[in-house]
PDB file of N, CA and C in Angstrom:
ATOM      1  N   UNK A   1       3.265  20.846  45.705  1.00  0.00           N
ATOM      2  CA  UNK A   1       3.508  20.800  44.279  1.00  0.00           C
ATOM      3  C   UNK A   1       2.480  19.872  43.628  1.00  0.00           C
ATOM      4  N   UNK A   2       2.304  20.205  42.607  1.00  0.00           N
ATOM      5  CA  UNK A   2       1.224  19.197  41.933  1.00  0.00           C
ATOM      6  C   UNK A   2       1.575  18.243  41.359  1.00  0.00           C
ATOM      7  N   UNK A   3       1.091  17.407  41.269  1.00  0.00           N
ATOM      8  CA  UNK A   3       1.192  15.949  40.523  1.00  0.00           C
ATOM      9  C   UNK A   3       0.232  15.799  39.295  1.00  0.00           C
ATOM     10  N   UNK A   4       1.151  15.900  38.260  1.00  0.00           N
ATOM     11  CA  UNK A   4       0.112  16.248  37.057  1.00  0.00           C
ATOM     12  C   UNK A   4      -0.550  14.996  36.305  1.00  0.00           C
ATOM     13  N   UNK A   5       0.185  14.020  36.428  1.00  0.00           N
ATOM     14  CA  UNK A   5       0.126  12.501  36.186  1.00  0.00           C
ATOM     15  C   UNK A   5      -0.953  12.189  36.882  1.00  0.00           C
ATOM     16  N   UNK A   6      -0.907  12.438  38.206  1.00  0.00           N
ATOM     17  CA  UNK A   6      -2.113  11.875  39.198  1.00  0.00           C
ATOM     18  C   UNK A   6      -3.409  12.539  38.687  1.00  0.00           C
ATOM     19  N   UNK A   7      -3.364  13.941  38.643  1.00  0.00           N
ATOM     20  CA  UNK A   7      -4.776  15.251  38.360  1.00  0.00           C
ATOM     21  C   UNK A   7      -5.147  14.832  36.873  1.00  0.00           C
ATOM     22  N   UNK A   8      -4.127  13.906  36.220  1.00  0.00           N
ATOM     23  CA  UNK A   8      -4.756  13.588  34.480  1.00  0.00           C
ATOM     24  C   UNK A   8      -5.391  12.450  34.970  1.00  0.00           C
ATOM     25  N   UNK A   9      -4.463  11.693  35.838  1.00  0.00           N
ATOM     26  CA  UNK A   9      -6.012  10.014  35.794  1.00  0.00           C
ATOM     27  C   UNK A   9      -6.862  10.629  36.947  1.00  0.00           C
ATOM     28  N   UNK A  10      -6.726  11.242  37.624  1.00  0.00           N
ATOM     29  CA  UNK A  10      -8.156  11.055  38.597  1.00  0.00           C
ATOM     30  C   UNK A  10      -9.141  12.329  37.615  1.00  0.00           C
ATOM     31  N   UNK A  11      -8.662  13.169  36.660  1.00  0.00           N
ATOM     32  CA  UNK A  11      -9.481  13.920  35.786  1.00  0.00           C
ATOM     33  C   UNK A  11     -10.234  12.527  34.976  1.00  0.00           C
ATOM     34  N   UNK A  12      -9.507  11.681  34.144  1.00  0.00           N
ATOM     35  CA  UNK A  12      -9.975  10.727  33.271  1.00  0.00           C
ATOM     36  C   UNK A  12     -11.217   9.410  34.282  1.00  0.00           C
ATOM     37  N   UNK A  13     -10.441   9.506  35.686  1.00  0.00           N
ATOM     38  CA  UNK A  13     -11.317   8.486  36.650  1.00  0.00           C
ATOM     39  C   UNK A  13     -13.019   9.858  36.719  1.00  0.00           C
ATOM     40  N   UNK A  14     -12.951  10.892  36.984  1.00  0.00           N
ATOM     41  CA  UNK A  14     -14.226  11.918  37.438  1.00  0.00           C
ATOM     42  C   UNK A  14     -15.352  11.656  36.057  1.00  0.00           C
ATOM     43  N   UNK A  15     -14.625  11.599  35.180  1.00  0.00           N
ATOM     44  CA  UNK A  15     -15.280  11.739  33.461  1.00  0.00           C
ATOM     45  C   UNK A  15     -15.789  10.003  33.203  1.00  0.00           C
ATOM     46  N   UNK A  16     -15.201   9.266  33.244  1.00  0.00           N
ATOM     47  CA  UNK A  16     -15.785   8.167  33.312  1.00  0.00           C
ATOM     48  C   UNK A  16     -16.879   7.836  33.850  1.00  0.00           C
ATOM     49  N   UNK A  17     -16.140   8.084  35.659  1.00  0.00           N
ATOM     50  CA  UNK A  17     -17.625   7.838  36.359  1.00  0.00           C
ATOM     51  C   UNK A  17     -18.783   8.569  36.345  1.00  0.00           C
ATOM     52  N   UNK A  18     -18.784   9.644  36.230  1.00  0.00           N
ATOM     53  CA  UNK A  18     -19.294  11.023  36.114  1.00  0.00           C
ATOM     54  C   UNK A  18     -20.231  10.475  35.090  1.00  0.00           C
ATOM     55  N   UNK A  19     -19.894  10.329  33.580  1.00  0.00           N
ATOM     56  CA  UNK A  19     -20.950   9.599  32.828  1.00  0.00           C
ATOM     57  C   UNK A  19     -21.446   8.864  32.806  1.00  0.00           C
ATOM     58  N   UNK A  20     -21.594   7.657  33.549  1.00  0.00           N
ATOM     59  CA  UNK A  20     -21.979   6.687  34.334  1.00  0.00           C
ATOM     60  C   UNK A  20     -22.865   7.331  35.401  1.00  0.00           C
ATOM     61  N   UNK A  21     -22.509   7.999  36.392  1.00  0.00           N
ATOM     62  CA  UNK A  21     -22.791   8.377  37.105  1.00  0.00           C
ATOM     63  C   UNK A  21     -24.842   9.296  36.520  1.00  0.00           C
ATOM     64  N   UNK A  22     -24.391   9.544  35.538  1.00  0.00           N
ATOM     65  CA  UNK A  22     -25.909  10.492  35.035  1.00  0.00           C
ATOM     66  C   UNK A  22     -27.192   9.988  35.452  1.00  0.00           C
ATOM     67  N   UNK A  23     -26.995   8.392  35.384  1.00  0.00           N
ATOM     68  CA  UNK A  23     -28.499   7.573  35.579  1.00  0.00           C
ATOM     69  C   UNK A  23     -28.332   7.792  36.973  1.00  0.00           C
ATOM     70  N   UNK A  24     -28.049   7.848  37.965  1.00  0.00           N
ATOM     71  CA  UNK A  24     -28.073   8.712  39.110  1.00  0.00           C
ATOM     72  C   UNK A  24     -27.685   9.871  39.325  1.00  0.00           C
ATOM     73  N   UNK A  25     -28.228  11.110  39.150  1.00  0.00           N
ATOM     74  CA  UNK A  25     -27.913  12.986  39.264  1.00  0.00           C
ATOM     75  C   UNK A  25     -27.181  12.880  39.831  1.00  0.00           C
ATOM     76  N   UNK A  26     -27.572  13.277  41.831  1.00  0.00           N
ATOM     77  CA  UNK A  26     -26.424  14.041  42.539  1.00  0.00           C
ATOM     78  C   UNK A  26     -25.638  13.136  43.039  1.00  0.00           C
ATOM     79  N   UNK A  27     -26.531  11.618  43.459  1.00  0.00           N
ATOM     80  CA  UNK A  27     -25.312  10.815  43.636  1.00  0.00           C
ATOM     81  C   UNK A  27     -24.153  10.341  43.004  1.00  0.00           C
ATOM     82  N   UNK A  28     -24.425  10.042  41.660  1.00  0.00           N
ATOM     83  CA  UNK A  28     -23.406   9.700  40.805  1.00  0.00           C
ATOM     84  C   UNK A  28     -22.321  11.090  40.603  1.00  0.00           C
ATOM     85  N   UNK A  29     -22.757  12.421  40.995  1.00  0.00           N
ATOM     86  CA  UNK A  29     -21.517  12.847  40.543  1.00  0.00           C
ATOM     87  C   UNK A  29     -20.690  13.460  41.514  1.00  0.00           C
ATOM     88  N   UNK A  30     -20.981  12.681  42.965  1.00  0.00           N
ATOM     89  CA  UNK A  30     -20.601  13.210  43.817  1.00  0.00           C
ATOM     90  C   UNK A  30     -19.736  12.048  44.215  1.00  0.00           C
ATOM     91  N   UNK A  31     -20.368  10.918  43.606  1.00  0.00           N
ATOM     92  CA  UNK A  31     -19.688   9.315  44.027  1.00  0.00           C
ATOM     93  C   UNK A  31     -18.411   9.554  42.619  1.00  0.00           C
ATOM     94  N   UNK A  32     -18.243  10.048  41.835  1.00  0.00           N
ATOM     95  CA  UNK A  32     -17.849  10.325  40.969  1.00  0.00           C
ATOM     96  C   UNK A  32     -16.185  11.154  41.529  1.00  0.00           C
ATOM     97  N   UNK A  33     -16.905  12.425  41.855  1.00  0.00           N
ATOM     98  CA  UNK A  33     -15.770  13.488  42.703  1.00  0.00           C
ATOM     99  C   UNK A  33     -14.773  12.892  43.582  1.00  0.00           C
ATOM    100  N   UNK A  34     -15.452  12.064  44.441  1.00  0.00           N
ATOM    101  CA  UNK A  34     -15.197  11.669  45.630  1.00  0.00           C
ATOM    102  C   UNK A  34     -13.877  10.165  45.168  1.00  0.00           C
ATOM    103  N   UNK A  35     -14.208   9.189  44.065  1.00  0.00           N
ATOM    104  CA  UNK A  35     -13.989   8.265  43.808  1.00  0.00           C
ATOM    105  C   UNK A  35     -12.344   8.658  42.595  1.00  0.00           C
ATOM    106  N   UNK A  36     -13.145  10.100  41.834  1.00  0.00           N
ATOM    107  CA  UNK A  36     -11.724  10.476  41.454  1.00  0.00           C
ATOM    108  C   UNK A  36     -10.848  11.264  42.442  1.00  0.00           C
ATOM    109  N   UNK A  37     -11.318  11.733  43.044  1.00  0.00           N
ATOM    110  CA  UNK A  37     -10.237  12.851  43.906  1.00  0.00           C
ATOM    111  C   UNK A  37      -9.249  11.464  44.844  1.00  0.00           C
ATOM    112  N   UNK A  38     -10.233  10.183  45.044  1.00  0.00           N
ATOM    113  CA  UNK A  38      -9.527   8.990  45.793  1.00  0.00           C
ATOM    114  C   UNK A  38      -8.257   8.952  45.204  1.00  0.00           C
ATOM    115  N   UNK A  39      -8.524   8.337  43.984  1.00  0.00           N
ATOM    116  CA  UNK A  39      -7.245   8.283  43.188  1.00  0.00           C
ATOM    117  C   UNK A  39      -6.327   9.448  42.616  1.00  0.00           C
ATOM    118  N   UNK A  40      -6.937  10.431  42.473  1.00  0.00           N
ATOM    119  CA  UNK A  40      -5.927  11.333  42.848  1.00  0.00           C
ATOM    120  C   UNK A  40      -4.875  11.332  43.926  1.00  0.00           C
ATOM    121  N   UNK A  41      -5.372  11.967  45.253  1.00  0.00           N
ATOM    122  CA  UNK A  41      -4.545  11.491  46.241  1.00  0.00           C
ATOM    123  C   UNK A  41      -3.554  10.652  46.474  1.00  0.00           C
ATOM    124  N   UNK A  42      -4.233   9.449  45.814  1.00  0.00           N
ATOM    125  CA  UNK A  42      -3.906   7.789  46.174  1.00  0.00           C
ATOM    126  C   UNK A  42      -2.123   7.654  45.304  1.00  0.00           C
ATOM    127  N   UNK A  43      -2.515   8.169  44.288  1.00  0.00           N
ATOM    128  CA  UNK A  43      -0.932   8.351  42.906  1.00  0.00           C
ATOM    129  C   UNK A  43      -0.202   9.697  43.863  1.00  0.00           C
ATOM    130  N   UNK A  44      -0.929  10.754  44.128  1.00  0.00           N
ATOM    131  CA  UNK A  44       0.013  11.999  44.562  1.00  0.00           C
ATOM    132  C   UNK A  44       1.075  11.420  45.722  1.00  0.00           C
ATOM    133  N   UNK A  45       0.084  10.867  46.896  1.00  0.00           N
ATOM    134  CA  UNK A  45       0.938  10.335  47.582  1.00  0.00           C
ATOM    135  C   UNK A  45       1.010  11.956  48.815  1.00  0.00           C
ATOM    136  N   UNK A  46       2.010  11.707  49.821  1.00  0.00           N
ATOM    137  CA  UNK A  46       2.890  12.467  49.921  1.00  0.00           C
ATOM    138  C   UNK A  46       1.646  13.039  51.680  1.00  0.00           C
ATOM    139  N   UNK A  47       1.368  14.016  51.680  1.00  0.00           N
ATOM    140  CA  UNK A  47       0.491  14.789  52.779  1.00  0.00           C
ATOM    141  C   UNK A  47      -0.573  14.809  52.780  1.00  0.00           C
ATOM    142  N   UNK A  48      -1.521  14.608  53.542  1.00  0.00           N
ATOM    143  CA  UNK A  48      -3.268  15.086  53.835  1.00  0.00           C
ATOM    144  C   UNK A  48      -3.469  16.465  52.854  1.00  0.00           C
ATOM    145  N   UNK A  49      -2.756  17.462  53.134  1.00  0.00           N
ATOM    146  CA  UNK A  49      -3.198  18.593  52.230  1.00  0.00           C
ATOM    147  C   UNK A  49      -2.291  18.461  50.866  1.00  0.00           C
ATOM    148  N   UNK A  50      -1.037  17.595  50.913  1.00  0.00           N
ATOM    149  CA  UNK A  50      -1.104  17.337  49.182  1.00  0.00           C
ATOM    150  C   UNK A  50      -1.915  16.528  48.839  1.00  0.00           C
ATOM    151  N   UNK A  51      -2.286  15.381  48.922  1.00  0.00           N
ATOM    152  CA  UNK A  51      -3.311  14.731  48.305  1.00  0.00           C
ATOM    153  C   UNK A  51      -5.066  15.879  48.648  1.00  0.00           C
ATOM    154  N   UNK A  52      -5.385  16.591  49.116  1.00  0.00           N
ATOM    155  CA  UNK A  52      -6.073  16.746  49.057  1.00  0.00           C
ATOM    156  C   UNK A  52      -5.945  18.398  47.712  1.00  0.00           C
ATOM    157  N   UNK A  53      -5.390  18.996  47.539  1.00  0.00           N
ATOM    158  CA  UNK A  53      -4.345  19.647  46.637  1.00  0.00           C
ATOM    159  C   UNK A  53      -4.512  19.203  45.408  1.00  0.00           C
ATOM    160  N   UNK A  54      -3.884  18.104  45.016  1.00  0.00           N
ATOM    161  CA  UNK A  54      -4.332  17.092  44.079  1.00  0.00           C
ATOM    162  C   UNK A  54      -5.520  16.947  43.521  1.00  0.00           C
ATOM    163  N   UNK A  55      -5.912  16.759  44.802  1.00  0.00           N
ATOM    164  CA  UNK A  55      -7.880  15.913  44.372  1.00  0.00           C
ATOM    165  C   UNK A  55      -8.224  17.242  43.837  1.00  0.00           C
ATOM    166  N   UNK A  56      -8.288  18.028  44.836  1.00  0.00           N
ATOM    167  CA  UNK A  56      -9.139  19.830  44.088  1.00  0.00           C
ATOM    168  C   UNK A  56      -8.898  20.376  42.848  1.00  0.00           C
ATOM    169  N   UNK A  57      -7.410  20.154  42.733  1.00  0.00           N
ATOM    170  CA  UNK A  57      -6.574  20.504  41.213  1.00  0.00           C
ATOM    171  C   UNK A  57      -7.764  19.513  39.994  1.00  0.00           C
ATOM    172  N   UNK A  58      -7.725  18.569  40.326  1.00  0.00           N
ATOM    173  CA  UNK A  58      -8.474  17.469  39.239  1.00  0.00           C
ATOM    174  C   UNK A  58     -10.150  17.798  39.428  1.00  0.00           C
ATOM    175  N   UNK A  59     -10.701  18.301  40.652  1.00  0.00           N
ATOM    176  CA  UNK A  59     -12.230  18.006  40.815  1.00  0.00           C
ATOM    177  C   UNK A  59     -12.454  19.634  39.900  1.00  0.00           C
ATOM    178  N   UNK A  60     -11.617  20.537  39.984  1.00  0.00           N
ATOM    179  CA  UNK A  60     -11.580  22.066  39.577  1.00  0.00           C
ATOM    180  C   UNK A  60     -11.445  21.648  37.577  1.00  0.00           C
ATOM    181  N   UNK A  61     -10.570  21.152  37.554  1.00  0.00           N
ATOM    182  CA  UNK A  61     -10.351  20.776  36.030  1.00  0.00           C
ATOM    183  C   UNK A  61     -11.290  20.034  35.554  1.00  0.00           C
ATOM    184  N   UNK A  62     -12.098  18.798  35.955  1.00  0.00           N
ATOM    185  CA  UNK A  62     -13.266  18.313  35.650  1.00  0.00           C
ATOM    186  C   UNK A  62     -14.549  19.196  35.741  1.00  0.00           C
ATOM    187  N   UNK A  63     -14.627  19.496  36.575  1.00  0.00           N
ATOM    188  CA  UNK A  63     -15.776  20.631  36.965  1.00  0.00           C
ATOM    189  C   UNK A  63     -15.781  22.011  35.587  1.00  0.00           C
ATOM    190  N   UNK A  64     -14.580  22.197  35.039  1.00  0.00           N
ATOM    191  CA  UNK A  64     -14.549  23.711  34.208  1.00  0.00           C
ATOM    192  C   UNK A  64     -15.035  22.504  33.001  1.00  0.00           C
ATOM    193  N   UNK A  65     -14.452  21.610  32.795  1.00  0.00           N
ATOM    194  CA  UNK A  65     -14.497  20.981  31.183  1.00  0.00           C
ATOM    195  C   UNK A  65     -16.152  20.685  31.261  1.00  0.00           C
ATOM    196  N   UNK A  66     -16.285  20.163  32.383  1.00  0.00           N
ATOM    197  CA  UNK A  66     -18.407  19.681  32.273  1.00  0.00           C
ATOM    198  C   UNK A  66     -18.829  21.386  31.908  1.00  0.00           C
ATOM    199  N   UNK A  67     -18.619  21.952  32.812  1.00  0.00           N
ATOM    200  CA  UNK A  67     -19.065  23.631  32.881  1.00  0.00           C
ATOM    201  C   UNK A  67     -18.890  24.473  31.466  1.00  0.00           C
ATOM    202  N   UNK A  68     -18.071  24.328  30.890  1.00  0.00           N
ATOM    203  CA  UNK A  68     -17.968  24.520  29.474  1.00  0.00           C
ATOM    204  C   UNK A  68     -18.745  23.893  28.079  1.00  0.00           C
ATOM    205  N   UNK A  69     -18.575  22.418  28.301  1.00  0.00           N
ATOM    206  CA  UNK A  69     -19.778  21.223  27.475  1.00  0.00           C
ATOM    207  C   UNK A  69     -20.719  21.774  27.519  1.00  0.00           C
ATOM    208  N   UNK A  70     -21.189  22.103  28.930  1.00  0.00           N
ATOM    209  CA  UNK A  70     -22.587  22.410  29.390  1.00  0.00           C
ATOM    210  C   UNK A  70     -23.354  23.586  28.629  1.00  0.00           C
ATOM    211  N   UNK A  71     -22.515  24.850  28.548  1.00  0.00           N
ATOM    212  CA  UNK A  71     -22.443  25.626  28.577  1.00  0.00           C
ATOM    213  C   UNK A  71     -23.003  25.994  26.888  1.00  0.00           C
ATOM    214  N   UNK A  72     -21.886  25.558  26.407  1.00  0.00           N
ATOM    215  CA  UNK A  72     -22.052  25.066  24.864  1.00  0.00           C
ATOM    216  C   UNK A  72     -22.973  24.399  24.722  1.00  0.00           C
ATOM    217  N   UNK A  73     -23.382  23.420  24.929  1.00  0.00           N
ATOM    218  CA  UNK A  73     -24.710  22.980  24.606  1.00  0.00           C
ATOM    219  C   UNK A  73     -26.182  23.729  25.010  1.00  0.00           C
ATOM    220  N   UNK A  74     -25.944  24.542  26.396  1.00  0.00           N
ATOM    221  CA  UNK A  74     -27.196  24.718  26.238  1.00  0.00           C
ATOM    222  C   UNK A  74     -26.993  26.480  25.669  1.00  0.00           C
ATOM    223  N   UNK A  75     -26.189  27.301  25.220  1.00  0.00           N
ATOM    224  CA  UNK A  75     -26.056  28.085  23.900  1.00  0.00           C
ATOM    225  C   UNK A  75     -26.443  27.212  22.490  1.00  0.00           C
ATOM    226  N   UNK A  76     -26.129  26.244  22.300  1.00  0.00           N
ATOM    227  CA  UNK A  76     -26.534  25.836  20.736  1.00  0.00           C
ATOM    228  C   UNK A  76     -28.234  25.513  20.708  1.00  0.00           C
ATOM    229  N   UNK A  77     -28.495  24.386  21.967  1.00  0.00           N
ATOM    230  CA  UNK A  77     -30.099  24.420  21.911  1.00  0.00           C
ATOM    231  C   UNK A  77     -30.959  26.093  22.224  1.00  0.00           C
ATOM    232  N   UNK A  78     -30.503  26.943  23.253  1.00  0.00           N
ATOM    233  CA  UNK A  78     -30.861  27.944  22.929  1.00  0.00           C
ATOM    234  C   UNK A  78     -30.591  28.769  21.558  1.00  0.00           C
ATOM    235  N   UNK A  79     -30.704  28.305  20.842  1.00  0.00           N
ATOM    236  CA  UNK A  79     -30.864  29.193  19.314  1.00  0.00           C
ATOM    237  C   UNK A  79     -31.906  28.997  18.709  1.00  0.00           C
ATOM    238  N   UNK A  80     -32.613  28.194  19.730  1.00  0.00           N
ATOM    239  CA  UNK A  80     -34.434  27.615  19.313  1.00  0.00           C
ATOM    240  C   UNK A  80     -35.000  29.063  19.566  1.00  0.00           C
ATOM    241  N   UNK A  81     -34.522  29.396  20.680  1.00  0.00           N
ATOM    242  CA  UNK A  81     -35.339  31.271  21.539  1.00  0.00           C
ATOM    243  C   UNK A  81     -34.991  32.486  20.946  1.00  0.00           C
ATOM    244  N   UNK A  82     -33.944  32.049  19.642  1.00  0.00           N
ATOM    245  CA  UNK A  82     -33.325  33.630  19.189  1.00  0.00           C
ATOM    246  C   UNK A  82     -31.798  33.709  19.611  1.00  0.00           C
ATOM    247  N   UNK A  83     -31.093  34.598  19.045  1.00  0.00           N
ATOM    248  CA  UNK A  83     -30.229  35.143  20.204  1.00  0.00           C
ATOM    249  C   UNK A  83     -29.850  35.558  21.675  1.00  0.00           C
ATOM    250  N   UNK A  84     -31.263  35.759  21.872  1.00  0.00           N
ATOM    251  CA  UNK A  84     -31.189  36.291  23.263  1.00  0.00           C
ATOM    252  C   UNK A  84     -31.942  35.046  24.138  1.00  0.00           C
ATOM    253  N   UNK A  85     -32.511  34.202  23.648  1.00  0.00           N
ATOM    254  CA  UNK A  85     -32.388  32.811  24.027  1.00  0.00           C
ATOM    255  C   UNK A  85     -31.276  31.893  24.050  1.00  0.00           C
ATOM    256  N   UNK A  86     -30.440  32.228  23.084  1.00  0.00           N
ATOM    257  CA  UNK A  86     -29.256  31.308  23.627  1.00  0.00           C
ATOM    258  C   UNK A  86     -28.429  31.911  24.727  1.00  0.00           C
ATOM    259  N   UNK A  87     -28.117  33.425  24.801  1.00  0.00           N
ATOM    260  CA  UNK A  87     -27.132  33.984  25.696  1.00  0.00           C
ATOM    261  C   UNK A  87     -27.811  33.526  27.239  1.00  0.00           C
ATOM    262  N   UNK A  88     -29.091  33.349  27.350  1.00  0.00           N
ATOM    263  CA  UNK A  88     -29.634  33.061  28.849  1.00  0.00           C
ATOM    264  C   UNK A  88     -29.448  31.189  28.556  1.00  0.00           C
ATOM    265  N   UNK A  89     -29.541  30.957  27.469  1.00  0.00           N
ATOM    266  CA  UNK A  89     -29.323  29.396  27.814  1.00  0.00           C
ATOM    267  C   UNK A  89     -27.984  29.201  28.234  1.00  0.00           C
ATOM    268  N   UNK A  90     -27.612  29.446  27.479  1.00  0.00           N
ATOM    269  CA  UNK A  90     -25.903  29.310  27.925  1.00  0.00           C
ATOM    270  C   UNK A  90     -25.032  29.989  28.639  1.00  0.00           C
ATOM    271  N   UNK A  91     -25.604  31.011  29.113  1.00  0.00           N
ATOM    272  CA  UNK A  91     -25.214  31.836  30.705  1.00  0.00           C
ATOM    273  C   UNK A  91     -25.886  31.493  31.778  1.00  0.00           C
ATOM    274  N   UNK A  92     -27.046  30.424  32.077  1.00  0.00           N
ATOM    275  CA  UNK A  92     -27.683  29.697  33.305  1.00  0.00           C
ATOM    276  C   UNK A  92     -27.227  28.736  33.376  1.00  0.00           C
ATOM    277  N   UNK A  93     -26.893  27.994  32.137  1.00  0.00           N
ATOM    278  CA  UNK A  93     -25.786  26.315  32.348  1.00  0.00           C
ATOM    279  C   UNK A  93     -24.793  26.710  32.844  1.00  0.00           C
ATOM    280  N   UNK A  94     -23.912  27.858  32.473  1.00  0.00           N
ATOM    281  CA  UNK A  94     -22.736  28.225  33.082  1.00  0.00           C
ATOM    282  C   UNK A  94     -22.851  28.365  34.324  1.00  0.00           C
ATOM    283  N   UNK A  95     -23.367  29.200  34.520  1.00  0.00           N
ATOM    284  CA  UNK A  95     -24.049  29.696  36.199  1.00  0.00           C
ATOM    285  C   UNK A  95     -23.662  28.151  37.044  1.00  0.00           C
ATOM    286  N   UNK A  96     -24.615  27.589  36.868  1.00  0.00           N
ATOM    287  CA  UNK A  96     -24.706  26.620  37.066  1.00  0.00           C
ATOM    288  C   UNK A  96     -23.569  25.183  37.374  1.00  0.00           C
ATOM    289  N   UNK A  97     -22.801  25.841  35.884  1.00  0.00           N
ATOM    290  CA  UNK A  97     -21.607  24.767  36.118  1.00  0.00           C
ATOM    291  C   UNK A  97     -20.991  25.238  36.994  1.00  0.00           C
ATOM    292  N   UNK A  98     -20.486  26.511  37.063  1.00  0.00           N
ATOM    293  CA  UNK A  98     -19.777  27.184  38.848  1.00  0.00           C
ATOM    294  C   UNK A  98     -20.246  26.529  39.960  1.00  0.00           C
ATOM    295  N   UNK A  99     -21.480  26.687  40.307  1.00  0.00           N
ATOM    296  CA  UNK A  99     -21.195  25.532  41.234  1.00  0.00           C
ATOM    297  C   UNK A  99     -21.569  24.185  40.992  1.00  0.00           C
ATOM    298  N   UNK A 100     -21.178  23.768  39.565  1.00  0.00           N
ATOM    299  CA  UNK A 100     -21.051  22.540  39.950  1.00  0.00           C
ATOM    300  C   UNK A 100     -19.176  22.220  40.348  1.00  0.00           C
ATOM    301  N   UNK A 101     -18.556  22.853  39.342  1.00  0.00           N
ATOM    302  CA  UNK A 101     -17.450  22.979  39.760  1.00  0.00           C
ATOM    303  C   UNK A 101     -16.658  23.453  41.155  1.00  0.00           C
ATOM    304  N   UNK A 102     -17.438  23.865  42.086  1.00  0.00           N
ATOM    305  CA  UNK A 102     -17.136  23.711  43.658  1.00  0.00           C
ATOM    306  C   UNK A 102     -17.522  22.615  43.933  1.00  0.00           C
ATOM    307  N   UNK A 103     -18.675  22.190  43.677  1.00  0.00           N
ATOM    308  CA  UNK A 103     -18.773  20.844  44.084  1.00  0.00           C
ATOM    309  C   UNK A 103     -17.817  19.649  43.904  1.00  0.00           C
ATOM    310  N   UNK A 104     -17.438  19.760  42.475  1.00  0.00           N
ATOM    311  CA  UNK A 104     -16.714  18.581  42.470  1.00  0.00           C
ATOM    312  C   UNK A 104     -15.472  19.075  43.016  1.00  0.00           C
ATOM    313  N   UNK A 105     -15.005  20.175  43.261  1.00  0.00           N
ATOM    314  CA  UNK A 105     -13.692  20.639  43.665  1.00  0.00           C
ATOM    315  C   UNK A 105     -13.588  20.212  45.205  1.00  0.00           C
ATOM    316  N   UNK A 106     -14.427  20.237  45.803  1.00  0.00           N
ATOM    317  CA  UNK A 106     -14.775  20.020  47.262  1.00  0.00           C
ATOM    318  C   UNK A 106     -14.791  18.885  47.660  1.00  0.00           C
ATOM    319  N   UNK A 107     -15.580  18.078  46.915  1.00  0.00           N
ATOM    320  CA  UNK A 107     -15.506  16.352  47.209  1.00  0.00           C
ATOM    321  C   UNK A 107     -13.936  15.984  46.634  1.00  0.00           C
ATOM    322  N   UNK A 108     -13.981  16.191  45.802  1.00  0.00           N
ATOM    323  CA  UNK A 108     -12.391  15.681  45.578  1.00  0.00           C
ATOM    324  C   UNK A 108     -11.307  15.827  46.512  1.00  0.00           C
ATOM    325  N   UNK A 109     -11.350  17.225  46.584  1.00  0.00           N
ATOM    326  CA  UNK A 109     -10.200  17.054  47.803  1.00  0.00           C
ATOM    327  C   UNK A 109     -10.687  16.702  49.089  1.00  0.00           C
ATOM    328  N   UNK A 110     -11.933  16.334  49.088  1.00  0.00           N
ATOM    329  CA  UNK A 110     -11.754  15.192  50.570  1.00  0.00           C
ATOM    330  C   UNK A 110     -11.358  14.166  50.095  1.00  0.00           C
ATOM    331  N   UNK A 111     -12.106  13.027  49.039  1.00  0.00           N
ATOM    332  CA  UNK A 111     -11.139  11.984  48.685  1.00  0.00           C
ATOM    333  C   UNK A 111      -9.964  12.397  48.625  1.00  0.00           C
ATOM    334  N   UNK A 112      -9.393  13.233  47.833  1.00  0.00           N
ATOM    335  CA  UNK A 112      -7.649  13.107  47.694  1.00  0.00           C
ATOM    336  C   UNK A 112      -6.730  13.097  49.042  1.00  0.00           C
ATOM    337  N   UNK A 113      -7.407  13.642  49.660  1.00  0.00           N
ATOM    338  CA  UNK A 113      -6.887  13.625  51.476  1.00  0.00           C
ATOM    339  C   UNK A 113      -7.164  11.912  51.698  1.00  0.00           C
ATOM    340  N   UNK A 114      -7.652  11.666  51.871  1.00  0.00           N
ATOM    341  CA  UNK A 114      -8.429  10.400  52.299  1.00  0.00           C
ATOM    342  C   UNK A 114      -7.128   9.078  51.587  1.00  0.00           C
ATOM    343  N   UNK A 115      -7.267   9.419  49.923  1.00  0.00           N
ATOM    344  CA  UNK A 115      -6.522   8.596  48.819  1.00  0.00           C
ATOM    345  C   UNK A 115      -4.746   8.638  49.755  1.00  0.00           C
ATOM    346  N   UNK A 116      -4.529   9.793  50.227  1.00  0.00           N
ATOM    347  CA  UNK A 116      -3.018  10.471  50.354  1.00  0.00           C
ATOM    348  C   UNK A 116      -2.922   9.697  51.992  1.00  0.00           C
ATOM    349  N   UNK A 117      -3.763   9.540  52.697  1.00  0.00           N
ATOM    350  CA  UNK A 117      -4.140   8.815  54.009  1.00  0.00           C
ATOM    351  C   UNK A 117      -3.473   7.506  53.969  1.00  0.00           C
ATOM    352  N   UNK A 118      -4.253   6.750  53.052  1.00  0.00           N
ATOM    353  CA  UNK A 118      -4.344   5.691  52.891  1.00  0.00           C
ATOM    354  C   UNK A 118      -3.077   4.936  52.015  1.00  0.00           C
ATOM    355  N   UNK A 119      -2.583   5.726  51.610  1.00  0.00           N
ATOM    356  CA  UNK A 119      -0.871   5.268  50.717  1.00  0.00           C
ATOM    357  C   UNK A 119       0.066   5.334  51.814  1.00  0.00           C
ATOM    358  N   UNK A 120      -0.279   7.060  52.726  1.00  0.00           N
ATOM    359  CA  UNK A 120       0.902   7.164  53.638  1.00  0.00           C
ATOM    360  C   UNK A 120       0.804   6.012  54.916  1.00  0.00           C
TER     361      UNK A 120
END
C-alpha cells in the first residue's frame, strides 16, 4: 500500500535536491533520487519492497513533474523555429524526460529499500 505522506516529502526532498543538484548534471540528480527515495522508505517504513514501492511511487512522480517543466519549456523556447520547431523542441525534452523519469524511478526505489532497511 502506499504511503502518500512519505511519496509527498521524499517528492518535496527529490525537488529540492534535484535543484541544487543542477550545478552537478548526473550526479546531483541521481544523489538527489537516491537521497529522496531514502526518505521515502525511511517514513514508509514497513518491507524492502514497500519502502522500495514508496521510493519508485515518489522517483516516478518527480521524474513526470521535471518531464513536463521540461517539456514546456523547451515547446515555448522552440517557438524561436516556428511551429514545427517547437513540436520537436518539446517532443525531444519529453523524450528525454522518459528516461529521465526511469531514472529517477530506479534510484529511488533502491534508496527507499535501503530507507525501509534501515527503520526496520
Amino acid at each position: 500500500m502506499t504511503d502518500w505522506k512519505a511519496v509527498g516529502v521524499g517528492f518535496v526532498v527529490m525537488l529540492v535536491i534535484g535543484a541544487g543538484g543542477l550545478a552537478i548534471p548526473i550526479v546531483g540528480q541521481i544523489g538527489a533520487g537516491l537521497i529522496g527515495g531514502f526518505a521515502t522508505g525511511y517514513l514508509a517504513g514497513g518491507s524492502l519492497g514497500n519502502g522500495a514501492w514508496n521510493g519508485l511511487v515518489a522517483g516516478s512522480i518527480s521524474g513526470i513533474v521535471v518531464s513536463l517543466f521540461a517539456a514546456l519549456l523547451g515547446g515555448v523556447l522552440g517557438l524561436a523555429g516556428g511551429p514545427l520547431g517547437s513540436l520537436f523542441g518539446g517532443l525531444g525534452v519529453f523524450v528525454l524526460g522518459v528516461i529521465l523519469t526511469l531514472l529517477f524511478a530506479i534510484d529511488s526505489a533502491i534508496g527507499g529499500a535501503v530507507g525501509a532497511w534501515v527503520k526496520g
